[in-house]
Protein backbone atom coordinates (compact mmCIF):
# COMPACT_ATOMS: atom_id res chain seq x y z
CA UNK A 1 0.00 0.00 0.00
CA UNK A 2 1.36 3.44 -1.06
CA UNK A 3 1.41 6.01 1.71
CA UNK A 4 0.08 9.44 2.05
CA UNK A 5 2.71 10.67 -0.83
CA UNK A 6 1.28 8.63 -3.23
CA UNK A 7 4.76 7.09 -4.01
CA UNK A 8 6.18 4.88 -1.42
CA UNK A 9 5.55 2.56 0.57
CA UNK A 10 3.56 3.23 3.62
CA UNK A 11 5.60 3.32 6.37
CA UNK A 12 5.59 5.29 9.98
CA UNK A 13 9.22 6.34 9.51
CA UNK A 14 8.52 8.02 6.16
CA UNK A 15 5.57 10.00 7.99
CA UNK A 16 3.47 8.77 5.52
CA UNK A 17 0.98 6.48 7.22
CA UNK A 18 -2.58 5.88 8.92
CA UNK A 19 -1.96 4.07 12.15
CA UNK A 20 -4.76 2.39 12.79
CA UNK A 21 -4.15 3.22 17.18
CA UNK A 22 -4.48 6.86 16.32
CA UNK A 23 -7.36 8.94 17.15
CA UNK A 24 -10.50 8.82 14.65
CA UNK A 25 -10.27 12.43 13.94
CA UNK A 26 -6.45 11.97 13.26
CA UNK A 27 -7.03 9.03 10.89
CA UNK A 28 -10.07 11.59 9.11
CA UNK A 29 -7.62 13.91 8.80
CA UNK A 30 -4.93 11.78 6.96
CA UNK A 31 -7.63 9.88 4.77
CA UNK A 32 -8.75 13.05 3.31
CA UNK A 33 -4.69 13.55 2.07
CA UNK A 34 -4.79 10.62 0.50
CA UNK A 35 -3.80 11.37 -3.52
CA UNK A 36 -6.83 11.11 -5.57
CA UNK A 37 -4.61 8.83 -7.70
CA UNK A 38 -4.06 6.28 -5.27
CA UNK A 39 -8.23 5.95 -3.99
CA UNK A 40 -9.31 3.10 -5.48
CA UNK A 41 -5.96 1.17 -4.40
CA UNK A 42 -7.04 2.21 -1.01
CA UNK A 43 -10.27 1.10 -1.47
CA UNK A 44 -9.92 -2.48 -2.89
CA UNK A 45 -7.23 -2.83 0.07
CA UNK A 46 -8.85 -1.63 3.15
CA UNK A 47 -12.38 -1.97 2.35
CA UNK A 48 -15.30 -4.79 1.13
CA UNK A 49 -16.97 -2.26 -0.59
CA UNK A 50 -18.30 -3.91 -3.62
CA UNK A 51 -16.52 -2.63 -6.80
CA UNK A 52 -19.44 -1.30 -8.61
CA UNK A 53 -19.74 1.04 -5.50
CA UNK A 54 -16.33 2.15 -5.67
CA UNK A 55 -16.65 2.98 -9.40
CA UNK A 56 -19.43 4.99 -8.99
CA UNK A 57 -17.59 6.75 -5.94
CA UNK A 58 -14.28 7.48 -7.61
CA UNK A 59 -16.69 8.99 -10.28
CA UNK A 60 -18.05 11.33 -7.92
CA UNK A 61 -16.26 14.38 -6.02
CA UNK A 62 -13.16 13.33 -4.58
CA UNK A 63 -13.92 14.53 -1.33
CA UNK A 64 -17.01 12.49 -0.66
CA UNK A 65 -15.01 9.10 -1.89
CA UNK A 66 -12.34 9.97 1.05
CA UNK A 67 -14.77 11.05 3.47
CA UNK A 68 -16.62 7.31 2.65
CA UNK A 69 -13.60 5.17 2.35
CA UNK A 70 -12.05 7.18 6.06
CA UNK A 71 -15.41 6.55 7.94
CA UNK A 72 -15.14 2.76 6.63
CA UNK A 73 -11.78 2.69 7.90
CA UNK A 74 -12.56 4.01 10.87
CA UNK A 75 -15.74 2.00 11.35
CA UNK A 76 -13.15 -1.04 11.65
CA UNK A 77 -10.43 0.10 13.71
CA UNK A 78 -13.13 2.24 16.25
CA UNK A 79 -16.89 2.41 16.08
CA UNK A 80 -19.22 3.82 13.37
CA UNK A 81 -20.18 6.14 15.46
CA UNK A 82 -16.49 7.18 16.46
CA UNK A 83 -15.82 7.67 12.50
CA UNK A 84 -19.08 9.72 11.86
CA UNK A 85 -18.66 11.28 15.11
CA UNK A 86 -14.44 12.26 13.32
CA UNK A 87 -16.25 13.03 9.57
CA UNK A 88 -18.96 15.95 11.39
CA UNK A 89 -15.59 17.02 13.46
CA UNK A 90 -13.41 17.47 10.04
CA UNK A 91 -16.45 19.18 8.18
CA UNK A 92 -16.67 21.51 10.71
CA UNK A 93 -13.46 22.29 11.68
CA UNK A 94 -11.60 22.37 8.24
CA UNK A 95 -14.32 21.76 5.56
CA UNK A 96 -16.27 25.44 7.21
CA UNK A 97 -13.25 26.80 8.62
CA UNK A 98 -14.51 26.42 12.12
CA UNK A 99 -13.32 26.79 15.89
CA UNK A 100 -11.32 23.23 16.74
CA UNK A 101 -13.60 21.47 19.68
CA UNK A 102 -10.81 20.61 21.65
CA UNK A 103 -9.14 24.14 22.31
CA UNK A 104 -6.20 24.18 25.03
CA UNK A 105 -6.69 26.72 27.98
CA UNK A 106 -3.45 28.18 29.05
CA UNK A 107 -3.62 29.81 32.47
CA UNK A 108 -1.81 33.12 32.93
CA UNK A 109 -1.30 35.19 35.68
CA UNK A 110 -3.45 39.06 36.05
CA UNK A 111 0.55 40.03 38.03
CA UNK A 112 1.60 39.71 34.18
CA UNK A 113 -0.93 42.70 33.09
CA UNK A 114 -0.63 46.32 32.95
CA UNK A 115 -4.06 47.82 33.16
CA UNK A 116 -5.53 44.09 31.74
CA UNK A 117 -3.44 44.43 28.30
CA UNK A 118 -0.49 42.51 27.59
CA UNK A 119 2.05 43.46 24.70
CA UNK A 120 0.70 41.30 21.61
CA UNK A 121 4.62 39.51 20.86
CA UNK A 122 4.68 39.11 24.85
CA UNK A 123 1.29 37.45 25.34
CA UNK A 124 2.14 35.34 22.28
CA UNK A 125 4.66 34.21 24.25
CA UNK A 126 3.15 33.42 27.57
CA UNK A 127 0.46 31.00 26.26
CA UNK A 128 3.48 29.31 24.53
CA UNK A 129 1.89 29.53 20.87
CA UNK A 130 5.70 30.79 19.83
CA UNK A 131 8.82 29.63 21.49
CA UNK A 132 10.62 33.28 21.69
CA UNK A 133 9.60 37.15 21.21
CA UNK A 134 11.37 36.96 17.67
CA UNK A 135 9.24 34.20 17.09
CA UNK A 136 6.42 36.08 17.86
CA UNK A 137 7.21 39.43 16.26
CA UNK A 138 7.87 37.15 12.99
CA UNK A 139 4.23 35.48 12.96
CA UNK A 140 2.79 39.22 13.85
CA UNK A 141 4.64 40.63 10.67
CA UNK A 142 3.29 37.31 8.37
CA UNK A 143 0.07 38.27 9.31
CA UNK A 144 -0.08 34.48 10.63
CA UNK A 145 -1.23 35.95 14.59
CA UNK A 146 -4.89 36.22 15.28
CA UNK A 147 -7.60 37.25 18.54
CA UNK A 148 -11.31 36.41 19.10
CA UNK A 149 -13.45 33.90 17.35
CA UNK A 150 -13.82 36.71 14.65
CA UNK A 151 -9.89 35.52 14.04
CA UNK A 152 -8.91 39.65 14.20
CA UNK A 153 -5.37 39.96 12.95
CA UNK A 154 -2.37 41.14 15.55
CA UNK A 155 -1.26 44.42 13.20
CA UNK A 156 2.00 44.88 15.32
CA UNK A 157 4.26 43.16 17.74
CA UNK A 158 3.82 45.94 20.33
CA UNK A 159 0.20 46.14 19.78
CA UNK A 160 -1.37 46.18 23.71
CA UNK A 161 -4.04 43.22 23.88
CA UNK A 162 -7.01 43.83 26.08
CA UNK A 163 -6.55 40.00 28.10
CA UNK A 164 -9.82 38.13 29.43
CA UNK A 165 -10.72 35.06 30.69
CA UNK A 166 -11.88 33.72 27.34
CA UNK A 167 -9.88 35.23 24.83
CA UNK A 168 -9.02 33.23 21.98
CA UNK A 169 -5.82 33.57 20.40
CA UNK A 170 -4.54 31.67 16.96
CA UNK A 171 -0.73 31.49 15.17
CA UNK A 172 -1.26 30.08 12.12
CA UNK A 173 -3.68 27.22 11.22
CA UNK A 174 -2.53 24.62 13.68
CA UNK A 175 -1.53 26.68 16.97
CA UNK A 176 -3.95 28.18 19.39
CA UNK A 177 -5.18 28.13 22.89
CA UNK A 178 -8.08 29.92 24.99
CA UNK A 179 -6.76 32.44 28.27
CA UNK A 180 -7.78 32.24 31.57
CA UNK A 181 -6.71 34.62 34.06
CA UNK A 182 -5.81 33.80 37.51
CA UNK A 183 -4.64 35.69 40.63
């Protein structure tokens, strides 16, 4: 079986593979990177779906073939209600765009504030979405830093950030984390 390149083989040390101990969301999320090329190999391998199915499938949009062939997947290694339960959780969060269900809540202390605001690069920082200040300022100036469900773009390093138990804040696609404030 090819892996998630659509070259070679599958293979956990090539980091292209679907382990079948991960998470149900994590194997949705790797099923729908699977090359269009390579579907009905997957298919014929991992599934019984009869062939006449998967022609008519493969004929379809590409996106509802992988969505099918994950949740069968899924439905082996899990529950079908684990990989419907992953499919509604991908649609939402990356098919619409929407907030992730599982945000992290980073704690920070109010001693940390001046007048409740926090220097943008700083707070950045202090949730531990970037690993330095430079970090920080460089994600700012990429226009990759965000606030609020609204996704608000950080305009500038120094930019004071009005902090509140709730506040959302988002580097990039893949890093973010909810605030709350403690004494």
């Amino acid at each position: 079986l090819v892996g998630l390149d659509g070259v070679r083989r599958m293979d956990k040390s090539l980091g292209n593979y679907i382990g079948i101990s991960e998470s149900p969301f994590d194997m949705m999320k790797k099923f729908m990177q699977v090359p269009d090329a390579v579907m009905r190999m997957y298919f014929e391998l991992l599934t019984d779906i009869p062939l006449s199915e998967i022609d008519a499938l493969l004929v379809g949009h590409p996106k509802t073939a992988k969505t099918t062939l994950a949740r069968a997947v899924i439905g082996q290694y899990h529950s079908a209600a684990e990989a419907e339960t992953a499919a509604n959780r991908w649609q939402h969060e990356v098919g619409e765009g929407g907030l992730p269900t599982d945000i992290p809540v980073v704690m920070l202390s109010r001693t940390k504030l001046t007048d409740g605001k926090l220097g943008a690069a700083k707070l950045l920082v202090e949730t531990g979405l970037t690993p330095s200040t430079s970090d920080a300022r460089r994600a700012i100036a990429q226009g990759g830093a965000y606030l609020g469900e609204g996704k608000t773009r950080i305009e500038a390093h120094d930019q004071a950030v009005l902090v509140e138990t709730g506040l959302l804040l988002f580097v990039g696609k893949k890093k973010f984390c909810r605030v709350e404030l403690r004494d």
